[in-house]
Structures are given as structure tokens and as C-alpha cells.
N, C-alpha and C. Protein backbone atom coordinates (compact mmCIF):
# COMPACT_ATOMS: atom_id res chain seq x y z
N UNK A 1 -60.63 -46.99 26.22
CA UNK A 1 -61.13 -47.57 27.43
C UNK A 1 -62.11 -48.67 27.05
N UNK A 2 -62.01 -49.99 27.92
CA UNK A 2 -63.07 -50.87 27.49
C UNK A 2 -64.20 -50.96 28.32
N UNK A 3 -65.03 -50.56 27.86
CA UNK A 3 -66.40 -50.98 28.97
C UNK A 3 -67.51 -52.14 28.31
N UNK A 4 -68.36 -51.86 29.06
CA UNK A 4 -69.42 -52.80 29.22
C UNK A 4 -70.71 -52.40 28.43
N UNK A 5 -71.40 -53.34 27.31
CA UNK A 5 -72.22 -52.45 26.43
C UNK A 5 -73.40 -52.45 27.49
N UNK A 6 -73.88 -51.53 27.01
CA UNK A 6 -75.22 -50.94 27.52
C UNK A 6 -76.32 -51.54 27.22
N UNK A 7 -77.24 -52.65 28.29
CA UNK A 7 -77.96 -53.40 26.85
C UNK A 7 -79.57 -52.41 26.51
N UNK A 8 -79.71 -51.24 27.20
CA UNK A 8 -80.38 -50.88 26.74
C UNK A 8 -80.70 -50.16 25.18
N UNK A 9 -79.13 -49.49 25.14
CA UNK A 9 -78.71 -49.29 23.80
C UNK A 9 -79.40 -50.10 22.48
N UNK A 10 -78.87 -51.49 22.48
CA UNK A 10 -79.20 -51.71 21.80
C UNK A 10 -79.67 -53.42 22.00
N UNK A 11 -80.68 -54.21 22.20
CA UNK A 11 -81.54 -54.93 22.92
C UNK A 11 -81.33 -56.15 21.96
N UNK A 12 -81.51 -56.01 20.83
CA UNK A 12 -81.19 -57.03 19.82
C UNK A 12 -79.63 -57.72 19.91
N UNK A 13 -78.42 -56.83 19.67
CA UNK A 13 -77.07 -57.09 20.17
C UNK A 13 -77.11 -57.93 21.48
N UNK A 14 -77.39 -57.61 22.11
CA UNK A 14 -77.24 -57.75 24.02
C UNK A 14 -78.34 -59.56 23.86
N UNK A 15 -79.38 -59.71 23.15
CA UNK A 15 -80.48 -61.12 23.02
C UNK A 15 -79.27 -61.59 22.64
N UNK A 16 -78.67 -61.60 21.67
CA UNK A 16 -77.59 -62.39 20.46
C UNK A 16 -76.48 -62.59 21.06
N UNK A 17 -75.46 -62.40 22.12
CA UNK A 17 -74.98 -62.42 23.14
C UNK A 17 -75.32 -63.25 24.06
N UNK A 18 -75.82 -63.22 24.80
CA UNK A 18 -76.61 -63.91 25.84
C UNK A 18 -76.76 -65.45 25.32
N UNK A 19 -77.53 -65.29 24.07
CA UNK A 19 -77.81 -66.74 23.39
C UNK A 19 -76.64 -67.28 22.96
N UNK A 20 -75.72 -66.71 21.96
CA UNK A 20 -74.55 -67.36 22.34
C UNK A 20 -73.34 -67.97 23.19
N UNK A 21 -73.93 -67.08 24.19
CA UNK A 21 -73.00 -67.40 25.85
C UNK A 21 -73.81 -68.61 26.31
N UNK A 22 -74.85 -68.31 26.15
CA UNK A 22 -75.84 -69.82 26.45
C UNK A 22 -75.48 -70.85 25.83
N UNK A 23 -75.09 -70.85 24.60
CA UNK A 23 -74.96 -72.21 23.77
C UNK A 23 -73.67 -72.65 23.89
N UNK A 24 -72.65 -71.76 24.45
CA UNK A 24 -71.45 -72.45 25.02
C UNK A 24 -71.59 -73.24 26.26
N UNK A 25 -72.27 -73.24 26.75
CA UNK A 25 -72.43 -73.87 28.54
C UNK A 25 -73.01 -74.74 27.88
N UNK A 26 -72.86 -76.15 29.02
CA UNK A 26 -73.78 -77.25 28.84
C UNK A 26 -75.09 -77.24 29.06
N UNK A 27 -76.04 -78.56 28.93
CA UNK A 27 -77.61 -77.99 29.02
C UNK A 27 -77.79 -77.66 30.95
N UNK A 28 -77.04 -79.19 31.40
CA UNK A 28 -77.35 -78.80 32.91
C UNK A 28 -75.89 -78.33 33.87
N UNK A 29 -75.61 -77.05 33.11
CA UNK A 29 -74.70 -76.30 33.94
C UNK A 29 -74.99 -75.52 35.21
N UNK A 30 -76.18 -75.09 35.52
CA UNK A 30 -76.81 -74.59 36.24
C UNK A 30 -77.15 -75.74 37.58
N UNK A 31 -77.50 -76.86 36.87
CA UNK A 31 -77.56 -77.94 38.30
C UNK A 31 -76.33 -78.63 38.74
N UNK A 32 -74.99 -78.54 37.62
CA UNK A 32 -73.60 -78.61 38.43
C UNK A 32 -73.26 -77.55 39.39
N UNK A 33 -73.63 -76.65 39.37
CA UNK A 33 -73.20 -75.57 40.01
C UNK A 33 -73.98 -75.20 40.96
N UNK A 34 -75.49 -75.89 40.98
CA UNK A 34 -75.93 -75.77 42.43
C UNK A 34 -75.49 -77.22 43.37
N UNK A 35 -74.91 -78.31 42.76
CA UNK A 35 -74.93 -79.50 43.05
C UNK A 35 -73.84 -79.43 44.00
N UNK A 36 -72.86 -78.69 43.12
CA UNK A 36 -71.49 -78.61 43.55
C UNK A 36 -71.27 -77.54 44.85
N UNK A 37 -72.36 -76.39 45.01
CA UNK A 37 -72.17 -75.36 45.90
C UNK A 37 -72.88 -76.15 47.23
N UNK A 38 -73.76 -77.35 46.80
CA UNK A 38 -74.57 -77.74 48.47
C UNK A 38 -73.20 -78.67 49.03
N UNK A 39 -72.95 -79.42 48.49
CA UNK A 39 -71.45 -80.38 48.13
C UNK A 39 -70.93 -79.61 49.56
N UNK A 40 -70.34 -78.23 49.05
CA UNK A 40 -69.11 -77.78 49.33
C UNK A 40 -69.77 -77.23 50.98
N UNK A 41 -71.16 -77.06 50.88
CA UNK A 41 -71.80 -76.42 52.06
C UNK A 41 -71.97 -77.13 53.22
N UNK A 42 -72.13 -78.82 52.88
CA UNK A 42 -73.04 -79.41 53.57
C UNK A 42 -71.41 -80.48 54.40
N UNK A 43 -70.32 -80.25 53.70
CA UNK A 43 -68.93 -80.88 54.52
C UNK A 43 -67.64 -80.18 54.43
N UNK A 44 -67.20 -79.62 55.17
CA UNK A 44 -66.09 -78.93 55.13
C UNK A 44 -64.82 -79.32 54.76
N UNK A 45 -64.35 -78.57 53.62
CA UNK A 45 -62.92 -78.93 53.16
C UNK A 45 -61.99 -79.33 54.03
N UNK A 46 -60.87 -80.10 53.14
CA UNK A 46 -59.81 -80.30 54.87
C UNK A 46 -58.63 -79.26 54.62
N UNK A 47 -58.84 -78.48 54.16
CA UNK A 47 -58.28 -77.36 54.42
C UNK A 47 -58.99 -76.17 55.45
N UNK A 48 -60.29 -76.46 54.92
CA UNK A 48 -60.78 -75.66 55.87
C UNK A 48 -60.58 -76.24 57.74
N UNK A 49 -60.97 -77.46 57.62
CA UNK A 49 -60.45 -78.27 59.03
C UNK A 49 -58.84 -78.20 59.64
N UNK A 50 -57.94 -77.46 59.05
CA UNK A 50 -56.50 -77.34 59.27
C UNK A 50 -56.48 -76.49 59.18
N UNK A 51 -56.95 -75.47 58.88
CA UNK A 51 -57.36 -73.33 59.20
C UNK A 51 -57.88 -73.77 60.58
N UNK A 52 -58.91 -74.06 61.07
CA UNK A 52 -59.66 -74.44 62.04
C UNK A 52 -58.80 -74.55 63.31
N UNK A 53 -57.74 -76.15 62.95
CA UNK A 53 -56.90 -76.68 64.31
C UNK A 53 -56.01 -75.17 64.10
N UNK A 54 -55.29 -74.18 62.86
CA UNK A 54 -54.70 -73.51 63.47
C UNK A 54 -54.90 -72.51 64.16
N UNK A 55 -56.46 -72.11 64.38
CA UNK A 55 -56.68 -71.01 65.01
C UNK A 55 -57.05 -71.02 66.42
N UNK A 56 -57.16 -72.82 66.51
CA UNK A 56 -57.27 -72.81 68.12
C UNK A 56 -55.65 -72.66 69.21
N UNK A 57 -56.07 -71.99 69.76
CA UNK A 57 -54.71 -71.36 70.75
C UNK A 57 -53.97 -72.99 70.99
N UNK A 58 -55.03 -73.71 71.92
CA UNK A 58 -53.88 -74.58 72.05
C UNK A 58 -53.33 -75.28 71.53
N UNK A 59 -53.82 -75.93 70.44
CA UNK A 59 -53.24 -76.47 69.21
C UNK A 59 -52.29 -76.14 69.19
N UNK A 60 -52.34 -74.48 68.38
CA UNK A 60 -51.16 -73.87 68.04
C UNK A 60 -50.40 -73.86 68.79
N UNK A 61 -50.18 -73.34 70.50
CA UNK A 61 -48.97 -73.80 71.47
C UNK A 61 -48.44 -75.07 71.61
N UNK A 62 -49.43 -76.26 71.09
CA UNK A 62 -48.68 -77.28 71.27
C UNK A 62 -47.88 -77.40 70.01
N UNK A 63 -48.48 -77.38 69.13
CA UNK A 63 -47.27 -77.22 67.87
C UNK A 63 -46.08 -76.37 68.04
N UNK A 64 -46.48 -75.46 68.52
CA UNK A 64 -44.75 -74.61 68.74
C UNK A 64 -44.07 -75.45 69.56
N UNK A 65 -44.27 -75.42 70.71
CA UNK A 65 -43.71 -76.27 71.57
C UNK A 65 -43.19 -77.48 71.17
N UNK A 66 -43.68 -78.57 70.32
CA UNK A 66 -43.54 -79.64 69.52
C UNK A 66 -42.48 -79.14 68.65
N UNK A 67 -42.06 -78.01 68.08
CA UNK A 67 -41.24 -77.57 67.12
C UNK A 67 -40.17 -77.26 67.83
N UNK A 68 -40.64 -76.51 68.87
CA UNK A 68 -39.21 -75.86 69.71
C UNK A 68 -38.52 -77.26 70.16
N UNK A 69 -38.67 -78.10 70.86
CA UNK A 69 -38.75 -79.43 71.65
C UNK A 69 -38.00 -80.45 70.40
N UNK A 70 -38.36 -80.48 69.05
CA UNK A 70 -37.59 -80.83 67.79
C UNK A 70 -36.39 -79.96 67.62
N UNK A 71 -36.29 -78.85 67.80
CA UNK A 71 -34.83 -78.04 67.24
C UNK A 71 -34.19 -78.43 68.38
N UNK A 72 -34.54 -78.46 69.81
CA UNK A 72 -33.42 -78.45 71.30
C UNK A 72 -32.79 -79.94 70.92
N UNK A 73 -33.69 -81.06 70.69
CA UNK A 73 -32.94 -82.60 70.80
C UNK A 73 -32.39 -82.48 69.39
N UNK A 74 -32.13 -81.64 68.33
CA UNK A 74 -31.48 -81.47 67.32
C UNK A 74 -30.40 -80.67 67.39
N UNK A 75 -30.26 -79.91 68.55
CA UNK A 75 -29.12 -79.06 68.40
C UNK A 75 -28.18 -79.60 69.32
N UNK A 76 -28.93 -80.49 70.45
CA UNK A 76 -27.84 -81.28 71.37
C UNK A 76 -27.54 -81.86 70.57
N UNK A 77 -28.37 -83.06 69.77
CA UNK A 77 -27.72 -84.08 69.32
C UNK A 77 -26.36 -83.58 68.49
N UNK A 78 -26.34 -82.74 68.29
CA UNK A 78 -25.35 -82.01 66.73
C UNK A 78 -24.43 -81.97 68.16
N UNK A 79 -24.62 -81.35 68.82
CA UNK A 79 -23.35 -80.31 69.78
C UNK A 79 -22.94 -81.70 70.75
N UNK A 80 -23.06 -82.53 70.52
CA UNK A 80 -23.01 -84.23 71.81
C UNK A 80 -21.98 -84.92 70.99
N UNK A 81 -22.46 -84.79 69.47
CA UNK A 81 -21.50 -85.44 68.43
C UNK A 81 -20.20 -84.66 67.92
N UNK A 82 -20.52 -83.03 68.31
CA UNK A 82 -19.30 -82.42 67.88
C UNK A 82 -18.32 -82.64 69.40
N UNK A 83 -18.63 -82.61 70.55
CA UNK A 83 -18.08 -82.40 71.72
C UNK A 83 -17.73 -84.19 71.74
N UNK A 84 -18.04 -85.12 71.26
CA UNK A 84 -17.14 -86.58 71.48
C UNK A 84 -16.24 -86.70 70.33
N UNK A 85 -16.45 -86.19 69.39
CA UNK A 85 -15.54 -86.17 68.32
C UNK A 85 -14.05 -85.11 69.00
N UNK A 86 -14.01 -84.15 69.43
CA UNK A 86 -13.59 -83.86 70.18
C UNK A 86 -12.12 -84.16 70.85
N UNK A 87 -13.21 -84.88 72.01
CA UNK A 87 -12.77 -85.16 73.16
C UNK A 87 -11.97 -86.87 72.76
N UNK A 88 -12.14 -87.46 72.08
CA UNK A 88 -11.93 -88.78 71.43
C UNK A 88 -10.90 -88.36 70.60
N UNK A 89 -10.15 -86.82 69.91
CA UNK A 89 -9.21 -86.49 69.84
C UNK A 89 -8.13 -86.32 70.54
N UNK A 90 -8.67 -85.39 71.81
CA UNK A 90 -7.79 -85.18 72.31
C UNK A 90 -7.33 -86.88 74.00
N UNK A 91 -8.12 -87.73 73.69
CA UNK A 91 -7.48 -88.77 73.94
C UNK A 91 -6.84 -89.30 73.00
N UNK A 92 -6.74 -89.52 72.03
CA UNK A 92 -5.54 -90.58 71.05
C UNK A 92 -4.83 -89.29 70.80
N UNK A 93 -4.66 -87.93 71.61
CA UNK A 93 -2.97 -87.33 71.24
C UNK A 93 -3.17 -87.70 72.82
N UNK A 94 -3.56 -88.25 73.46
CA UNK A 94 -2.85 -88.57 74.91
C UNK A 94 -2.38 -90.02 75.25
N UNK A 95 -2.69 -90.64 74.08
CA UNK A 95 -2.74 -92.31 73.81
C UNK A 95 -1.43 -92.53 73.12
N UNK A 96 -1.09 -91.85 72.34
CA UNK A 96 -0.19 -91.57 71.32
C UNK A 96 0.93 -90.71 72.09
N UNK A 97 0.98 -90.20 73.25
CA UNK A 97 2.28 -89.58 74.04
C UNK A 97 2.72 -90.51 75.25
N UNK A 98 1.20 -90.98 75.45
CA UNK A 98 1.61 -92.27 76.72
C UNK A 98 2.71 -93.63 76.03
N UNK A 99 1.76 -93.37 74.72
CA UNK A 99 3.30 -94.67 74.28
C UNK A 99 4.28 -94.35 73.43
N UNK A 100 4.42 -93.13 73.50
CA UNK A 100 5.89 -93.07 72.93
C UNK A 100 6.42 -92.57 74.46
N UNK A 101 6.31 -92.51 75.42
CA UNK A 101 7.02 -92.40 76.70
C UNK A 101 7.19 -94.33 77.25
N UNK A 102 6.58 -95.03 76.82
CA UNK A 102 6.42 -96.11 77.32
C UNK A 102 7.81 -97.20 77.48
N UNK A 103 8.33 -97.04 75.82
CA UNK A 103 10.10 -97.54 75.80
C UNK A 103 11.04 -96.80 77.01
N UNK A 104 10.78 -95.98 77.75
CA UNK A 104 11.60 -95.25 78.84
C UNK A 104 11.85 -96.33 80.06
């Protein structure tokens, strides 16, 4: 099992640690990281602003609606182009019987 040393155990280990974890960080790591936390406090992400528009109701109904309203003029348009394709068949087999009756 791995745990966590005890620094009371042994106080010297646990100083020697610490100081080396220290000397990996830069000198002013501590003022990036408060610099960066007021940063993040003081203007809101735009993600956070697009969580926001989605949790307002009407937003969100107008977006559905906006979506639903995109699939209906997408599914006519499909079903407008299959129904003249069609129908533009079955005139040239009626175009095509009118004139072969026509030599009569």
C-alpha cells in the first residue's frame, strides 16, 4: 500500500522534501497563481457565458425551436425534390405515349 509519510516521524526527511519541491517551482510561482486566479475571478470564461445562455429557459426554447424549424424546411425540401422528380417522370411516360399515338 502507498501512503503518505508522516512528517512527524521523521522531520529532517519531510525539511529535505519540501526544499526540494521548492527548488523545482519558479521563484514567483506563487504570484502566477494568485495573478492567474484574480484573472479568472474578475471576467468570466466564454464558456462559462454559453453554460449561462444554456440555462436560461428561453434561450434554450428558442434554440430548439430554431432546430426543429431547420429539420421541417429540410425534410420538405428533400420530400418537394423527391415528389418533382417523380411526377416529371411520370409526365415524359405520358409525353412519350402521346407521341407515339400521334402518327395515328
Amino acid at each position: 500500500m502507498n501512503t503518505q509519510p508522516d512528517p512527524s516521524q521523521n522531520p529532517r526527511l519531510w525539511a529535505r522534501r519540501q526544499a526540494y519541491a521548492a527548488s523545482l517551482l519558479p521563484p514567483n510561482f506563487a504570484d502566477n497563481v494568485l495573478r492567474a486566479a484574480r484573472l479568472r475571478r474578475d471576467e468570466p470564461a466564454a464558456h462559462t457565458r454559453v453554460w449561462r445562455f444554456f440555462h436560461n429557459p428561453f434561450a434554450l426554447s428558442a434554440l430548439t425551436a430554431c432546430a426543429c424549424l431547420v429539420a421541417v424546411v429540410l425534410f420538405h425540401t428533400q420530400s418537394a425534390s423527391q415528389a418533382n422528380e417523380e411526377n416529371l417522370a411520370g409526365w415524359r411516360d405520358l409525353a412519350e405515349q402521346v407521341a407515339s399515338l400521334d402518327p395515328l
